[in-house]
PDB file of N, CA and C in Angstrom:
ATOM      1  N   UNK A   1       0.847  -1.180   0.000  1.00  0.00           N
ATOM      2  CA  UNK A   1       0.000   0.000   0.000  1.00  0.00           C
ATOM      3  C   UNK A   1       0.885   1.233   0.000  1.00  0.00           C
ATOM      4  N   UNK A   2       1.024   2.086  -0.964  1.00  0.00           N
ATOM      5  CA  UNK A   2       1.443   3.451  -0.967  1.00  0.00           C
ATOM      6  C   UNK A   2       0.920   4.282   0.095  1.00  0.00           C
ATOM      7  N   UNK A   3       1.675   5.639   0.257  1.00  0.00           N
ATOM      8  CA  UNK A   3       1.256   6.609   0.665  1.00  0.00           C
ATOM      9  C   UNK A   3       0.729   7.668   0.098  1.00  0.00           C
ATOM     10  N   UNK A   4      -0.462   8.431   0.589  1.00  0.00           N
ATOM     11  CA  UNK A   4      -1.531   9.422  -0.009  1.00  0.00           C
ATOM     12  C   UNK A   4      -1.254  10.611   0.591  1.00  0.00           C
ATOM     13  N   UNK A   5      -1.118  11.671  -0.140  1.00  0.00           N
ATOM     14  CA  UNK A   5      -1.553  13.155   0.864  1.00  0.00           C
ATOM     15  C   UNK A   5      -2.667  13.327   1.251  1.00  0.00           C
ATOM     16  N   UNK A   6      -2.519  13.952   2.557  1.00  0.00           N
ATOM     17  CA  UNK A   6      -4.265  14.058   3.213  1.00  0.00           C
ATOM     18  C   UNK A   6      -5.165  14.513   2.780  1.00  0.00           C
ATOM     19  N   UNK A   7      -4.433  15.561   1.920  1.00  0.00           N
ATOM     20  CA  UNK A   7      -5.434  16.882   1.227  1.00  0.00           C
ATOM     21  C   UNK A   7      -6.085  15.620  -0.014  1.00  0.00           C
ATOM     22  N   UNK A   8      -5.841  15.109  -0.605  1.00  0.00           N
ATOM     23  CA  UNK A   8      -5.902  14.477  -1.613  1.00  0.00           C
ATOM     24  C   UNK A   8      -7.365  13.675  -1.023  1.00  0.00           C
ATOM     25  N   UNK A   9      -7.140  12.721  -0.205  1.00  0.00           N
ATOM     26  CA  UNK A   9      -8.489  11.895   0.453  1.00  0.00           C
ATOM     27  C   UNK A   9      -9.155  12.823   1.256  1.00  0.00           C
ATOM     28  N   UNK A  10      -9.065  13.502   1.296  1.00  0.00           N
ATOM     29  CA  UNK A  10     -10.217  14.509   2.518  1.00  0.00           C
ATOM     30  C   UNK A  10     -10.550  15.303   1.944  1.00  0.00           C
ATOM     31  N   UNK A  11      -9.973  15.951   0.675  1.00  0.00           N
ATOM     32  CA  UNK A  11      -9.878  17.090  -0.263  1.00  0.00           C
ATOM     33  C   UNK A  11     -10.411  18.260   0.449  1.00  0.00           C
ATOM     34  N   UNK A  12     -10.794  19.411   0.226  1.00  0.00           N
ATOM     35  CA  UNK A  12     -10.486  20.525   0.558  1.00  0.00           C
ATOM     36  C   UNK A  12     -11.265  21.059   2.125  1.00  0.00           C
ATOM     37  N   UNK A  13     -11.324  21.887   3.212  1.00  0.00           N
ATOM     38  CA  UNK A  13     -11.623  22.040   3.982  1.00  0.00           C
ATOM     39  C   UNK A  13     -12.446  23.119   4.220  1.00  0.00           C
ATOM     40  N   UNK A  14     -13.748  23.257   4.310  1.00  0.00           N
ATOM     41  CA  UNK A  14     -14.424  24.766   4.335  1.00  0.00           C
ATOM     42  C   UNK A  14     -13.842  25.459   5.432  1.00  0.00           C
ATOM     43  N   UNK A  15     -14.011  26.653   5.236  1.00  0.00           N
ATOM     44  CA  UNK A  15     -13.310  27.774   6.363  1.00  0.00           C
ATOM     45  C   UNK A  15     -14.226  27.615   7.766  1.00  0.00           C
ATOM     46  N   UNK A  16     -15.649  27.092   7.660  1.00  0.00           N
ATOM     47  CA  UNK A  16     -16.496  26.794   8.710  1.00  0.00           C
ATOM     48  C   UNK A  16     -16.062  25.398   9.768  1.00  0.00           C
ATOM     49  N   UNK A  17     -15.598  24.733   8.706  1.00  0.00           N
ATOM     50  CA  UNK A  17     -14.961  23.316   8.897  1.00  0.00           C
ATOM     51  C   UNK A  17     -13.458  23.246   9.847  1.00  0.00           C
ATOM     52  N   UNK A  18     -12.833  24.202   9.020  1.00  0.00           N
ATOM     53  CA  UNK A  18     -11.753  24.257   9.865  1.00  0.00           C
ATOM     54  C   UNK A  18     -12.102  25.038  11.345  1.00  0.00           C
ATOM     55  N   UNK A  19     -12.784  25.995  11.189  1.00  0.00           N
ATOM     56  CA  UNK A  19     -12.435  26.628  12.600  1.00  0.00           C
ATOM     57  C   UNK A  19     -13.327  25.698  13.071  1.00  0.00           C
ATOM     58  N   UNK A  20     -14.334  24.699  13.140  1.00  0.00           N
ATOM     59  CA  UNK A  20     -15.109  24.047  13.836  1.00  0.00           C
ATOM     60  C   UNK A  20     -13.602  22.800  14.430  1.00  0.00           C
ATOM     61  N   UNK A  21     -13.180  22.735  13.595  1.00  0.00           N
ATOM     62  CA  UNK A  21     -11.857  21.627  13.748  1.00  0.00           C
ATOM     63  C   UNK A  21     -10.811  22.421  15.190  1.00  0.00           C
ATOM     64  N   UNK A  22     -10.793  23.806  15.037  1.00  0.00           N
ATOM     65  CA  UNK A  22     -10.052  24.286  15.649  1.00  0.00           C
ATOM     66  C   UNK A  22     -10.356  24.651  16.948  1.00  0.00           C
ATOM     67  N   UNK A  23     -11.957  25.383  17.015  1.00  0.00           N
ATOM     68  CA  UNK A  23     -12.652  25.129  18.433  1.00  0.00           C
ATOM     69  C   UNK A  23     -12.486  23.753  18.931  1.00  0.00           C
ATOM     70  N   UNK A  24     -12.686  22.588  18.210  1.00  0.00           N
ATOM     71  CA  UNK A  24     -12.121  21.395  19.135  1.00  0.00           C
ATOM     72  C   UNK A  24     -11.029  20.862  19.653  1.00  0.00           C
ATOM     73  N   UNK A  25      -9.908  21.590  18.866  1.00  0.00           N
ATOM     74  CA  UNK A  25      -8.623  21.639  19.231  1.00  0.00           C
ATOM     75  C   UNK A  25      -8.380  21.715  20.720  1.00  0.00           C
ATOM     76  N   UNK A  26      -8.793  23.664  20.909  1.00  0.00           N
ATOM     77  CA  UNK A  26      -8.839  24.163  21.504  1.00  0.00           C
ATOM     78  C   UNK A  26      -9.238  23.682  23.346  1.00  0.00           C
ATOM     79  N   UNK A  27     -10.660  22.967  22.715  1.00  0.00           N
ATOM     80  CA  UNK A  27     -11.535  22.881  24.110  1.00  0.00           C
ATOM     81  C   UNK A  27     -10.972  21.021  24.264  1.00  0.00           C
ATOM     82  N   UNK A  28      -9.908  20.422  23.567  1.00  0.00           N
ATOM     83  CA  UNK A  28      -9.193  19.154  23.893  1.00  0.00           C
ATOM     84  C   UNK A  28      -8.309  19.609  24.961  1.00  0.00           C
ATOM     85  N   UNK A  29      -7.546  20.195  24.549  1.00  0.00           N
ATOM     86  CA  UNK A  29      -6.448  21.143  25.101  1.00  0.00           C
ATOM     87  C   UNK A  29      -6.811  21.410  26.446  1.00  0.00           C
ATOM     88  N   UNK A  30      -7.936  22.536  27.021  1.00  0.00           N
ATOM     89  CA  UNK A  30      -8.299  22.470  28.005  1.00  0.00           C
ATOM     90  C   UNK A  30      -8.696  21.644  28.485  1.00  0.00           C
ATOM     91  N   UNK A  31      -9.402  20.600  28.137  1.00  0.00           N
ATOM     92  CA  UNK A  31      -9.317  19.237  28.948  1.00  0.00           C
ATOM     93  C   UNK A  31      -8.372  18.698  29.397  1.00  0.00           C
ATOM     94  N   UNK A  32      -7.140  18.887  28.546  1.00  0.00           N
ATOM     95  CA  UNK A  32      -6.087  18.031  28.906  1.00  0.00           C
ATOM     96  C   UNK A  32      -5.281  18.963  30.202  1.00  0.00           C
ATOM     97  N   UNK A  33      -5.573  19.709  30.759  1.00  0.00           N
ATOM     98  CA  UNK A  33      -4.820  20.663  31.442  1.00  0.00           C
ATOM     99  C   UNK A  33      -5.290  19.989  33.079  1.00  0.00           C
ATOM    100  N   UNK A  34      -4.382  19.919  33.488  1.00  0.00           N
ATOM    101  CA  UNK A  34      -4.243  19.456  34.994  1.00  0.00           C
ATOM    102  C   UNK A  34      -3.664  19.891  35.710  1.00  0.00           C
ATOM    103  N   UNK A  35      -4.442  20.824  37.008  1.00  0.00           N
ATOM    104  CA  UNK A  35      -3.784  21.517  37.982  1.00  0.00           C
ATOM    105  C   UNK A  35      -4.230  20.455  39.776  1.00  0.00           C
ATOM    106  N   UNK A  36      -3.276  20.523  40.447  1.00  0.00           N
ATOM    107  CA  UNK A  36      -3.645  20.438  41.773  1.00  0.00           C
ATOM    108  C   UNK A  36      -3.761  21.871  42.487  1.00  0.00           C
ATOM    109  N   UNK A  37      -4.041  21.720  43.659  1.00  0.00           N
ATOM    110  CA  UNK A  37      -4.970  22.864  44.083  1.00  0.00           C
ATOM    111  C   UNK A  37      -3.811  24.055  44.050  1.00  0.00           C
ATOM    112  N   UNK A  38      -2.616  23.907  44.710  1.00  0.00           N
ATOM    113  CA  UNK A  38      -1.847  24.728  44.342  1.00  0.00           C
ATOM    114  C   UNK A  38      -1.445  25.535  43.224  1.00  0.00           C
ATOM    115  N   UNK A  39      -1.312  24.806  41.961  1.00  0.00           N
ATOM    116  CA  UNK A  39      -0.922  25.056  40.888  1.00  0.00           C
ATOM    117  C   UNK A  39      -2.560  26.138  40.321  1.00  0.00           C
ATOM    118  N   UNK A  40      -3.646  25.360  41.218  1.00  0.00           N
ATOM    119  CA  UNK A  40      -4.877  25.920  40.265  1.00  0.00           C
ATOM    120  C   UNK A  40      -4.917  27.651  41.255  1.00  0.00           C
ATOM    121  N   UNK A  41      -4.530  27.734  42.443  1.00  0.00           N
ATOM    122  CA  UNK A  41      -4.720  28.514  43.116  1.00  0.00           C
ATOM    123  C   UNK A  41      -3.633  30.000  42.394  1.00  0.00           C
ATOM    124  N   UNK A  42      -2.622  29.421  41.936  1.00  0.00           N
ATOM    125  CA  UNK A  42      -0.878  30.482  41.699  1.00  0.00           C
ATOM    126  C   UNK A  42      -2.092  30.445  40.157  1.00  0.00           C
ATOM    127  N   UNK A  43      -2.306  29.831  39.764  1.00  0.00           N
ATOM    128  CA  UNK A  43      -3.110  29.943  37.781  1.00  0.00           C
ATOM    129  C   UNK A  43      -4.372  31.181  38.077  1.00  0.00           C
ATOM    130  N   UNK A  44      -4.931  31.354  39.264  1.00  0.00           N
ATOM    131  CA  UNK A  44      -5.602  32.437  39.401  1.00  0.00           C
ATOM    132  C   UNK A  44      -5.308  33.609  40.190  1.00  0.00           C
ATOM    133  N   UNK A  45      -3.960  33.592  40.344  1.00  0.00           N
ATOM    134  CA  UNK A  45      -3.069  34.624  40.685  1.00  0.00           C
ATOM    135  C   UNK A  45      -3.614  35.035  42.071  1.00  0.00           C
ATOM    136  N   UNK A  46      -3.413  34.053  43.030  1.00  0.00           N
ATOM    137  CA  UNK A  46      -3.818  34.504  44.571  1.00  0.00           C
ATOM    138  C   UNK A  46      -2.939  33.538  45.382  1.00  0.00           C
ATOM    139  N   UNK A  47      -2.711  34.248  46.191  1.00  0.00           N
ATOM    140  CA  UNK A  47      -1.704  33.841  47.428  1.00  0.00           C
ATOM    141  C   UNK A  47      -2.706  33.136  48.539  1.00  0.00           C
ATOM    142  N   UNK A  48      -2.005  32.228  49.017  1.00  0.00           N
ATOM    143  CA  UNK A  48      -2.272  31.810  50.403  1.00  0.00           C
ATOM    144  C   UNK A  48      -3.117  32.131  51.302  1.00  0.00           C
ATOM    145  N   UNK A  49      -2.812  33.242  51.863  1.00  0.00           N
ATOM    146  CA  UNK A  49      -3.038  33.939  52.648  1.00  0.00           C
ATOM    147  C   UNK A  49      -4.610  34.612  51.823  1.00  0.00           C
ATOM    148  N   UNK A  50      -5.054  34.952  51.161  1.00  0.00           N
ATOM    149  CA  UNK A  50      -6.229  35.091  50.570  1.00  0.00           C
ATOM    150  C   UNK A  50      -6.655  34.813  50.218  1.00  0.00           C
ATOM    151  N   UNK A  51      -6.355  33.148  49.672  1.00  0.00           N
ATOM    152  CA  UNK A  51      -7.806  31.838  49.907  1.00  0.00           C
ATOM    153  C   UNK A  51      -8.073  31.791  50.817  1.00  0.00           C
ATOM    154  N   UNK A  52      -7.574  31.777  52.234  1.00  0.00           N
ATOM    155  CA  UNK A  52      -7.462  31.395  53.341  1.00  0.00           C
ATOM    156  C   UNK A  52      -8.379  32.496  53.989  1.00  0.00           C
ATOM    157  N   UNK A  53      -8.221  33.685  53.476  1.00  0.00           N
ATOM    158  CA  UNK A  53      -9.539  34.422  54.084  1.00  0.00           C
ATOM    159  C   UNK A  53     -10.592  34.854  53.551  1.00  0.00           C
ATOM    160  N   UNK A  54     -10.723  33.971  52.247  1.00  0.00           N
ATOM    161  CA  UNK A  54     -12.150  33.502  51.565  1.00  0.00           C
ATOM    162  C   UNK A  54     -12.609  32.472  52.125  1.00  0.00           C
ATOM    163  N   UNK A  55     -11.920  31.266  52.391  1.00  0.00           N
ATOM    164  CA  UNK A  55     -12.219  30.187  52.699  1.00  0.00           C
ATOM    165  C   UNK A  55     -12.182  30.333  54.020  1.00  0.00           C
ATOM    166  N   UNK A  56     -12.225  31.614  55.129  1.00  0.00           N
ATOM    167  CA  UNK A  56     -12.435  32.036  56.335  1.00  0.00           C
ATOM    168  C   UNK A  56     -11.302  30.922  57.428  1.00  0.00           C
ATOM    169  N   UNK A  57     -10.648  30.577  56.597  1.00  0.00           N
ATOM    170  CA  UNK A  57      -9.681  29.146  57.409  1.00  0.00           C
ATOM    171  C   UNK A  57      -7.865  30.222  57.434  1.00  0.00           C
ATOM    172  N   UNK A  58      -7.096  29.580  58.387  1.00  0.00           N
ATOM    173  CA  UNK A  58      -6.037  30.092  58.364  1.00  0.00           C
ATOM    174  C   UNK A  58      -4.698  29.691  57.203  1.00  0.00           C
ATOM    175  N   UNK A  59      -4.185  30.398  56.288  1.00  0.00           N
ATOM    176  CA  UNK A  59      -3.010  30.024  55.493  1.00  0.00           C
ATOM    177  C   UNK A  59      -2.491  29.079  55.941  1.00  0.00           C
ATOM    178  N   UNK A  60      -1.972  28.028  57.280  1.00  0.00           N
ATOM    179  CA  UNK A  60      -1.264  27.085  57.382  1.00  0.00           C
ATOM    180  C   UNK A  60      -2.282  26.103  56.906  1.00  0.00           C
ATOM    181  N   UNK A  61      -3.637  25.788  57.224  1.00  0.00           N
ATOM    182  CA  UNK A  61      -5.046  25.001  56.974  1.00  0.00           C
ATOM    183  C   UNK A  61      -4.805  25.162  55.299  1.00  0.00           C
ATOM    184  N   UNK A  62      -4.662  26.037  54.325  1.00  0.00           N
ATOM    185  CA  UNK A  62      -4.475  25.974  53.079  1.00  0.00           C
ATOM    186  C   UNK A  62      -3.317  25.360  52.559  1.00  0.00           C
ATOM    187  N   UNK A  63      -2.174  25.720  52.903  1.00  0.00           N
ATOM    188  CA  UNK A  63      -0.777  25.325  52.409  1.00  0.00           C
ATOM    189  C   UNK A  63      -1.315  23.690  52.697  1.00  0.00           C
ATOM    190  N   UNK A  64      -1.796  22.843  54.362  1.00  0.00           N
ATOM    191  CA  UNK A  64      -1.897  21.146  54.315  1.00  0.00           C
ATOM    192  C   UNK A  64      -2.751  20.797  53.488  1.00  0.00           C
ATOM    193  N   UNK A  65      -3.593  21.617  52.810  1.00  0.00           N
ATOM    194  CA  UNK A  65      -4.910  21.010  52.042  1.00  0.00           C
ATOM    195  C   UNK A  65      -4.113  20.877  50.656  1.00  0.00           C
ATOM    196  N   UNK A  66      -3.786  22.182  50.164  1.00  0.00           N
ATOM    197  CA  UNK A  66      -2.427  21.981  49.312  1.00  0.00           C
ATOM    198  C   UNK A  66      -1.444  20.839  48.910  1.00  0.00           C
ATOM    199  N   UNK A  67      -1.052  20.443  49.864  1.00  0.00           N
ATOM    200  CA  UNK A  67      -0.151  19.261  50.194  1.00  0.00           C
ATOM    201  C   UNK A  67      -0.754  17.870  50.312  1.00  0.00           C
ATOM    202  N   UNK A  68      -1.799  17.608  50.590  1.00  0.00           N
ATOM    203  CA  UNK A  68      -2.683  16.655  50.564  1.00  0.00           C
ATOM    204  C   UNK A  68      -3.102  15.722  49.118  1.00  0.00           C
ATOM    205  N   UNK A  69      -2.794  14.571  49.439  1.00  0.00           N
ATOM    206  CA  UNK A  69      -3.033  14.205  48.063  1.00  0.00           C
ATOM    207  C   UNK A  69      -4.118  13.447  48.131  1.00  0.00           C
ATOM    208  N   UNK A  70      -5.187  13.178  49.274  1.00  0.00           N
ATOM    209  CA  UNK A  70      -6.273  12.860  49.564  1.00  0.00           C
ATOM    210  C   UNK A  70      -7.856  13.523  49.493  1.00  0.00           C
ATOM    211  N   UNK A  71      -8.031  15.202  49.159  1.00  0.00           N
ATOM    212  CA  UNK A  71      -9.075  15.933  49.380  1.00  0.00           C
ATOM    213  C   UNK A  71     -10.225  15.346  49.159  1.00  0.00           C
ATOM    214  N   UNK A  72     -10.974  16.102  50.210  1.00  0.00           N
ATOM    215  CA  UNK A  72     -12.351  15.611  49.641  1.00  0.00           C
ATOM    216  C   UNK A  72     -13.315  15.987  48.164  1.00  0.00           C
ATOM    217  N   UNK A  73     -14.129  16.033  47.816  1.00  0.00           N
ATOM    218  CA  UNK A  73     -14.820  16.750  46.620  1.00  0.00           C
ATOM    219  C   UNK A  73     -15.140  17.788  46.994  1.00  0.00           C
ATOM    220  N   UNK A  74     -15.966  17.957  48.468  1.00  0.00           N
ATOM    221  CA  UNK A  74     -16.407  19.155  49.153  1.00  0.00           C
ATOM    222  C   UNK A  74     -15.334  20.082  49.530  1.00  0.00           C
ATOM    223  N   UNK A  75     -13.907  19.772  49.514  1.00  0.00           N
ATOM    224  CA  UNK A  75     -12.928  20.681  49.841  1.00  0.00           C
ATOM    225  C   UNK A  75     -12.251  21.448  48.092  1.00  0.00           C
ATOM    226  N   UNK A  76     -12.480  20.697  46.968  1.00  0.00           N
ATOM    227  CA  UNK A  76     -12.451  20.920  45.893  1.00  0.00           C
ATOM    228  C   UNK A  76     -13.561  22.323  45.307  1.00  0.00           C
ATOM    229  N   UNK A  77     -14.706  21.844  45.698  1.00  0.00           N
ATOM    230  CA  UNK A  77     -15.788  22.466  45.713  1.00  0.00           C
ATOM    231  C   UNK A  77     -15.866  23.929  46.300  1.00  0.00           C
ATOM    232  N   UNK A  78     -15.414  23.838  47.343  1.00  0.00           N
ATOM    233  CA  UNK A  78     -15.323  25.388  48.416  1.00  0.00           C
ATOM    234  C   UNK A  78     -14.177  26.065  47.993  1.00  0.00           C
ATOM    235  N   UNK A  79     -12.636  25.478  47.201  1.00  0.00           N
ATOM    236  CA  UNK A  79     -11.736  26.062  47.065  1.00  0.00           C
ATOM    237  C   UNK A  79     -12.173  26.453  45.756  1.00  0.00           C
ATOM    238  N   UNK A  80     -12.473  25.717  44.961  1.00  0.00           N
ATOM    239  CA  UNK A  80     -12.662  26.097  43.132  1.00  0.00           C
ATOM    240  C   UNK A  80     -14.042  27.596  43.165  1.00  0.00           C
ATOM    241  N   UNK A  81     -14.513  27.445  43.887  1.00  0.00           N
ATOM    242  CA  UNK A  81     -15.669  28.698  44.077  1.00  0.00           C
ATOM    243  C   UNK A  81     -15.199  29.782  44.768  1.00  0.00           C
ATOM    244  N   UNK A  82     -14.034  29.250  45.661  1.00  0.00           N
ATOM    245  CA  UNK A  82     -13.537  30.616  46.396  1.00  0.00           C
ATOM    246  C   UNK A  82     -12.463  31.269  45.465  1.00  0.00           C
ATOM    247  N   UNK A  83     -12.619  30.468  44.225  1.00  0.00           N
ATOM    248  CA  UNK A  83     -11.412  31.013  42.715  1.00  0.00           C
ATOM    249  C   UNK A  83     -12.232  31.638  42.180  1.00  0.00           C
ATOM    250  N   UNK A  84     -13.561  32.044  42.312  1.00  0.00           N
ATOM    251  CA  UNK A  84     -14.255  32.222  41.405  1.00  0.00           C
ATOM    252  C   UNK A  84     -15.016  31.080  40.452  1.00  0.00           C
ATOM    253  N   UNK A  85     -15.074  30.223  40.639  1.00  0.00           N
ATOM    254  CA  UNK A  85     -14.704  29.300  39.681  1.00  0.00           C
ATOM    255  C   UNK A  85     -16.370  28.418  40.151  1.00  0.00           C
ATOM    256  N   UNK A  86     -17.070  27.192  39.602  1.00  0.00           N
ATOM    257  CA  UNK A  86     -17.752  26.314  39.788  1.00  0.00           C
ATOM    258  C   UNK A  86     -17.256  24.756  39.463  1.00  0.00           C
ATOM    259  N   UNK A  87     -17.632  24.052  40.140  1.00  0.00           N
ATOM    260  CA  UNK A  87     -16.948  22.557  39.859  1.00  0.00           C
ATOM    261  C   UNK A  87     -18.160  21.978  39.434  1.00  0.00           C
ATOM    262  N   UNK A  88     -17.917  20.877  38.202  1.00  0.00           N
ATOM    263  CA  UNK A  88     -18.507  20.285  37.759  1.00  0.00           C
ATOM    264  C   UNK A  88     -18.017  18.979  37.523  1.00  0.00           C
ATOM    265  N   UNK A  89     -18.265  18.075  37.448  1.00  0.00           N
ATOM    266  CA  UNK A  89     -17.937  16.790  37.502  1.00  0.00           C
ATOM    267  C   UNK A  89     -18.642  16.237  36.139  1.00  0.00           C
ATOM    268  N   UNK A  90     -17.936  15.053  35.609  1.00  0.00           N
ATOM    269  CA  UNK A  90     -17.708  14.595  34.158  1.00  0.00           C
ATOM    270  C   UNK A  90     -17.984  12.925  34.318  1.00  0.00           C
ATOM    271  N   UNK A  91     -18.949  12.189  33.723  1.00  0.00           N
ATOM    272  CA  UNK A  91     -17.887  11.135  33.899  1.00  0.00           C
ATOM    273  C   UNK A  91     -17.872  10.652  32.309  1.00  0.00           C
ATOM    274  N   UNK A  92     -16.689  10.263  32.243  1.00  0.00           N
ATOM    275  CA  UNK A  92     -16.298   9.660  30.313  1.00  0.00           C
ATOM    276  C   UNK A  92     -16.197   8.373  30.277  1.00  0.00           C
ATOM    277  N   UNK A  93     -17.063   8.164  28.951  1.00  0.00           N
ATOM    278  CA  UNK A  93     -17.172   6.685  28.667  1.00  0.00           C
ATOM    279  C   UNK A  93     -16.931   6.531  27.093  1.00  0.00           C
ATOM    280  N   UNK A  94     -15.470   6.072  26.878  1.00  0.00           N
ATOM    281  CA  UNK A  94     -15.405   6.007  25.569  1.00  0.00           C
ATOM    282  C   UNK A  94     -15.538   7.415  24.209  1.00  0.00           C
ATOM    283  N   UNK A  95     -16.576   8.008  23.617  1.00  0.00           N
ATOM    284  CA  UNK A  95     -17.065   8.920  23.281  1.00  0.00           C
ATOM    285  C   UNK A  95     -17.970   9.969  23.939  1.00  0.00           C
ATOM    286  N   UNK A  96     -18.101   9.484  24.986  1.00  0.00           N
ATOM    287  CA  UNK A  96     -19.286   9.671  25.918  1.00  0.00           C
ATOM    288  C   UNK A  96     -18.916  10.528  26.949  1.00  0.00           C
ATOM    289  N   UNK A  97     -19.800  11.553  27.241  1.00  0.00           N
ATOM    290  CA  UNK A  97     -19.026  12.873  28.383  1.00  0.00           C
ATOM    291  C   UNK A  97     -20.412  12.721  28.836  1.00  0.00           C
ATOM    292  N   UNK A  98     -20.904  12.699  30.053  1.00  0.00           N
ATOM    293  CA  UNK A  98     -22.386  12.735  31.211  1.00  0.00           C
ATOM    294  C   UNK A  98     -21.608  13.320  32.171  1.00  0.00           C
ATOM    295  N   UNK A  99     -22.405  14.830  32.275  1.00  0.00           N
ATOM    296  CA  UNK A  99     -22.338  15.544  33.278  1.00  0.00           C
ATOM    297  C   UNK A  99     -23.183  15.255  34.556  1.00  0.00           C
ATOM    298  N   UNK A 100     -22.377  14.809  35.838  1.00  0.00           N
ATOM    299  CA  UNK A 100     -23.318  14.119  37.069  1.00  0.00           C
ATOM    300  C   UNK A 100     -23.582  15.030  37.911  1.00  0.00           C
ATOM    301  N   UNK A 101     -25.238  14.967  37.968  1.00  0.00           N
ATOM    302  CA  UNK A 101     -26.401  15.845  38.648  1.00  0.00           C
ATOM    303  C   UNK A 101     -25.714  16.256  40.082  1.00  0.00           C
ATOM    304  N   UNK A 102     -25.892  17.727  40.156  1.00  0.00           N
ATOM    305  CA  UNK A 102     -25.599  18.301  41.362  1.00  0.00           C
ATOM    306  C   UNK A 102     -24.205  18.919  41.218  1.00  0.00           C
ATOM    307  N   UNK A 103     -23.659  18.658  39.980  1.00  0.00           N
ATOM    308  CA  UNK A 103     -21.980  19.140  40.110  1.00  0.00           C
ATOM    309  C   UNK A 103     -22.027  20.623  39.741  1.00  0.00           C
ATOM    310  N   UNK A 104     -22.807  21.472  38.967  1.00  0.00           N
ATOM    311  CA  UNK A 104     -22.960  22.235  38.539  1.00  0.00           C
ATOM    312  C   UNK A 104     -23.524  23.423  39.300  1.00  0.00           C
TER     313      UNK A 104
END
């Protein structure tokens, strides 16, 4: 079996097509991005010390939650909202993305 250029079997790409190709790029990409709480906390440009008095708890209580490689969902939940942020939960099956009730 030879080799084909792509353009050749797929032949040409509408301009609607591609950027539809490229929004999926895009929103793969952010899927693929993985922060722990630290990393997600420094990604929304806040210190310690001011989760800690969103989350009404003291900076040392943040830095062990930080460090923890056990959290709960509910500690996920209170920190990702005190980012501004909402947690939602996914579960994937194959092709399959089901968003599970209550995560939102």
């Amino acid at each position: 079996m030879g080799y084909h250029n792509f353009n050749d079997i797929v032949g040409e790409i509408s301009l609607e097509r591609r950027a539809r190709i490229e929004a999926l790029k895009q929103e793969a990409r952010a899927d693929a991005v993985a922060f722990n709480l630290a990393e997600l906390r420094r990604h929304r440009e806040m210190t310690q010390v001011e989760l800690a008095q969103c989350l009404e708890r003291t900076q040392a209580s943040v830095s062990a939650m930080e460090s923890a490689g056990d959290n709960l969902l509910s500690t996920y939940r209170s920190v990702i909202e005190s980012l501004g942020g909402h947690l939602e939960m996914v579960a994937v099956f194959d092709n399959e993305r089901v968003v599970l009730p209550g995560s939102s």
